[in-house]
C-alpha atoms as a PDB file:
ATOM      1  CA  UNK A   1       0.000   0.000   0.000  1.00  0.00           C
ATOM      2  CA  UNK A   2       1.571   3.388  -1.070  1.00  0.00           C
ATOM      3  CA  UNK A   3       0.679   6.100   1.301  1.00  0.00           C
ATOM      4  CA  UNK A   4       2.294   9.212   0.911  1.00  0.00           C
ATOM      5  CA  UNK A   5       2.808  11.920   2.809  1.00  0.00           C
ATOM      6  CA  UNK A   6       1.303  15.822   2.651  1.00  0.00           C
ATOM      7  CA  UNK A   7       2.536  18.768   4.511  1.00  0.00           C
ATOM      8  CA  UNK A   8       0.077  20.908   6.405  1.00  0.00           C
ATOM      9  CA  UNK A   9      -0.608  23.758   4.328  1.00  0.00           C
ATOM     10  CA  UNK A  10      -0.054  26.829   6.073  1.00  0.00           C
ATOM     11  CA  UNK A  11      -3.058  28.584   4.516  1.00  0.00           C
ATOM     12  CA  UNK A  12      -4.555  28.651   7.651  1.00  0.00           C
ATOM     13  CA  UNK A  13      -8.013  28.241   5.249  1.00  0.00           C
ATOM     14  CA  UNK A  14      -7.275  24.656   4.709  1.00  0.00           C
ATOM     15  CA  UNK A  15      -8.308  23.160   8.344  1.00  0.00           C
ATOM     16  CA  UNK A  16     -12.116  22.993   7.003  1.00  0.00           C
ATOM     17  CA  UNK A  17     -13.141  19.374   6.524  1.00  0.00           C
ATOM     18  CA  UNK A  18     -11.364  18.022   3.493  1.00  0.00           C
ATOM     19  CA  UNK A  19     -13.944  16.708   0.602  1.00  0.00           C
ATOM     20  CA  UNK A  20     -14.823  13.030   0.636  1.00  0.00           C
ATOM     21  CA  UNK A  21     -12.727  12.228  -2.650  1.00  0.00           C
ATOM     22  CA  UNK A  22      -9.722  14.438  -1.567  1.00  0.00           C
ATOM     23  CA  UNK A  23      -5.953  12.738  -1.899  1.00  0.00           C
ATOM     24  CA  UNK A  24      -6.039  13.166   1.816  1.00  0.00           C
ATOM     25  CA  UNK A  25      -9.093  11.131   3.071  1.00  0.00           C
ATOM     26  CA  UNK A  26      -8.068   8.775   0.746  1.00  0.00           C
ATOM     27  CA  UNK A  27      -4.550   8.529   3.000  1.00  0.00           C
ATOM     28  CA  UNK A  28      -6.401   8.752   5.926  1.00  0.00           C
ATOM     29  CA  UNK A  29      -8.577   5.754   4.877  1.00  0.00           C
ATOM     30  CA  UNK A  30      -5.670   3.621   3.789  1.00  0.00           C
ATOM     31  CA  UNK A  31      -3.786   4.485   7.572  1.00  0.00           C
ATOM     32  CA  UNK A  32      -7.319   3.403   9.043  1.00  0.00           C
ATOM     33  CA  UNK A  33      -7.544   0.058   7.351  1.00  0.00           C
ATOM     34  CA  UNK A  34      -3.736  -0.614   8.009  1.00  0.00           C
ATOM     35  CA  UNK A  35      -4.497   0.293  11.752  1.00  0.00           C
ATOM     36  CA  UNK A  36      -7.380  -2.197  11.674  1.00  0.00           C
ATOM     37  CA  UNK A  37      -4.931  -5.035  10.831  1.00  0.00           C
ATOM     38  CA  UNK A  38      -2.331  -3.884  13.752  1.00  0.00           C
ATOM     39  CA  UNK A  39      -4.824  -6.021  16.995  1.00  0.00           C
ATOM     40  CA  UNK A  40      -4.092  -9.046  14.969  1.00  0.00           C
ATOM     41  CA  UNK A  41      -0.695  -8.203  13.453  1.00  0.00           C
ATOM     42  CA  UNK A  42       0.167  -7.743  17.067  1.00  0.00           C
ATOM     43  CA  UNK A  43      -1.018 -10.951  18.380  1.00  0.00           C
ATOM     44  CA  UNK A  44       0.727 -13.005  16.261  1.00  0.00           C
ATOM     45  CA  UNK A  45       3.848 -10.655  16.890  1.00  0.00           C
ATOM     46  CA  UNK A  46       3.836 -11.670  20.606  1.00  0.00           C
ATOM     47  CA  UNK A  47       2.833 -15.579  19.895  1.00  0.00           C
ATOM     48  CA  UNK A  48       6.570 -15.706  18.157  1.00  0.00           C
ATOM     49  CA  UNK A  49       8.117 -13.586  20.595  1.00  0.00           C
ATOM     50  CA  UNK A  50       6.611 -15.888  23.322  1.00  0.00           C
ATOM     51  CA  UNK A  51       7.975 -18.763  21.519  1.00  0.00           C
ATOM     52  CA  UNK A  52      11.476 -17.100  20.764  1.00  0.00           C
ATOM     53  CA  UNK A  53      11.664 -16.447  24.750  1.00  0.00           C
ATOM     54  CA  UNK A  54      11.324 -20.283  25.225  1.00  0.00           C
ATOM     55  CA  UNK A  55      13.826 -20.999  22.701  1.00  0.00           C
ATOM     56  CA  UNK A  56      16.181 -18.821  24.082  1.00  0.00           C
ATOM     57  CA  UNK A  57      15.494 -19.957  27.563  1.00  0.00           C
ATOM     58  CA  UNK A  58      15.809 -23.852  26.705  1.00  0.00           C
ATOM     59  CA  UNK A  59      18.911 -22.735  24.407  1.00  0.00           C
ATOM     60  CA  UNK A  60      20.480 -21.042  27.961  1.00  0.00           C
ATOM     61  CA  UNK A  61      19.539 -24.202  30.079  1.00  0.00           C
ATOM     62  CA  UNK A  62      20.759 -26.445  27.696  1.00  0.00           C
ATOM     63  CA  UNK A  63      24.512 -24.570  27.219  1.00  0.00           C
ATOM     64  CA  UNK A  64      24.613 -24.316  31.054  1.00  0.00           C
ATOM     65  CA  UNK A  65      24.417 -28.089  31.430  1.00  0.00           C
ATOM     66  CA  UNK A  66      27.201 -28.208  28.351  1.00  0.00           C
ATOM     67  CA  UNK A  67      29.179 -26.020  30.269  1.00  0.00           C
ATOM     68  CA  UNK A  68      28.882 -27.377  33.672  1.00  0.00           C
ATOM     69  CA  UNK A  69      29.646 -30.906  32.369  1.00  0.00           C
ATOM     70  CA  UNK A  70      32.709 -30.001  30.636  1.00  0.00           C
ATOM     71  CA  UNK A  71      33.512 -28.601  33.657  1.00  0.00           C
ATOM     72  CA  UNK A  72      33.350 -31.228  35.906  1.00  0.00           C
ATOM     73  CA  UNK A  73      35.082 -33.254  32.781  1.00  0.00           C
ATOM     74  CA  UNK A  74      37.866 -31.003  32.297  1.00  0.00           C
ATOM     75  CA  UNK A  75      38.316 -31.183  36.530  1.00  0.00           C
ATOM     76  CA  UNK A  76      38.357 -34.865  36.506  1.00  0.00           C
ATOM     77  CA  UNK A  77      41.299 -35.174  33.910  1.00  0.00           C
ATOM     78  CA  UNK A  78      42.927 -32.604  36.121  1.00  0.00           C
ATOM     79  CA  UNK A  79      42.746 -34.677  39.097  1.00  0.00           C
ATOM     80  CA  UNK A  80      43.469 -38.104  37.251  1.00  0.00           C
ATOM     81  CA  UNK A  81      46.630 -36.338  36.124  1.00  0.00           C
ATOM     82  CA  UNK A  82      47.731 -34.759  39.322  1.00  0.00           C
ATOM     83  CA  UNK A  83      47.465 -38.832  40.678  1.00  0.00           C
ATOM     84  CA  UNK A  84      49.031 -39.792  37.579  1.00  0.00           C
ATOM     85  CA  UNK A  85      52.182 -37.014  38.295  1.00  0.00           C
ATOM     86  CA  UNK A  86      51.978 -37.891  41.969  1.00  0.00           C
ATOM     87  CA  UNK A  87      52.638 -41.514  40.722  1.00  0.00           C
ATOM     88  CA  UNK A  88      55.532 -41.336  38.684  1.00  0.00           C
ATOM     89  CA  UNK A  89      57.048 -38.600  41.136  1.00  0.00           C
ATOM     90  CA  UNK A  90      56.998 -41.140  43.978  1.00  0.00           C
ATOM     91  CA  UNK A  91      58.699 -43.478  40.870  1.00  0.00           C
ATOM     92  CA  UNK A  92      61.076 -41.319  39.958  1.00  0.00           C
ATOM     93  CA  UNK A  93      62.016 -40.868  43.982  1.00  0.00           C
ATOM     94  CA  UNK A  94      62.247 -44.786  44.221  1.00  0.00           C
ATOM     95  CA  UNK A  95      64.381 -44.932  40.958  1.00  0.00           C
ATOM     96  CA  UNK A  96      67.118 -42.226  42.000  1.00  0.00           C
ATOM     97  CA  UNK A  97      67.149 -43.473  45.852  1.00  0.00           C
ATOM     98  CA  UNK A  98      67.929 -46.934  44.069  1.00  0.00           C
ATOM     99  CA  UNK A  99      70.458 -45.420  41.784  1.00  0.00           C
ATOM    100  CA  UNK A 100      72.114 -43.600  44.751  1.00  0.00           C
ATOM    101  CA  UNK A 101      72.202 -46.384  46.674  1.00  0.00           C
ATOM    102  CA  UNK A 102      73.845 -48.519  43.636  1.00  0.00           C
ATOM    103  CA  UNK A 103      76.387 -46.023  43.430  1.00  0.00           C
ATOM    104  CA  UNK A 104      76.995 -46.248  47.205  1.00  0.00           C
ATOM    105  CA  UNK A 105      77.690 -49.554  46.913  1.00  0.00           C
ATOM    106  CA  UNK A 106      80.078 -49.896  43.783  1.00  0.00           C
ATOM    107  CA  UNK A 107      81.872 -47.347  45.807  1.00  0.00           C
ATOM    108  CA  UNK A 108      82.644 -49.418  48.509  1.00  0.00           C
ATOM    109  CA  UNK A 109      83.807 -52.373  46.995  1.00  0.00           C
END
């Protein structure tokens, strides 16, 4: 629908009703019927938006459990490798005690 747009004429004559088959009632009409349209238009504007705000709050649920699982994921490698390095440590302890000792004895012989 092509409405256009007048300027109020500053001949201060024109505010007297406009005739029925004037370019501007004919605007006025077509803003009237698009108005009529808006209730509905409107309704089905805030269905969507009703159903965007569940999407968006399933979508935020959904990424927190993501999140909160990789998290405890990430945390349990962390700790299996911390027993894993506490491990080998005590190993590597064992392994140059043993040497040291080894080299203890070849000394005294």
């Amino acid at each position: 629908m092509g409405v256009g747009v007048y300027r109020q004429d500053p001949n201060p004559k024109s505010n007297r009703i406009p005739d029925p088959g004037s370019p501007r009632v004919d605007v006025l009409e077509q803003y009237v019927e698009m108005l009529k349209d808006l209730p509905s238009r409107m309704t089905s504007v805030d269905g969507r938006l009703t159903s965007v705000e569940a999407q968006i709050v399933q979508l935020r649920d959904e990424t927190h459990r993501e999140f909160s699982a990789m998290r405890q994921e990430i945390t349990g490698r962390f700790d299996r490798q911390d027993t894993t390095f506490e491990e080998l440590k005590r190993y590597m302890l064992m392994l140059h005690e043993d040497v040291i000792d080894r080299i203890a004895r070849l000394r005294e012989r």
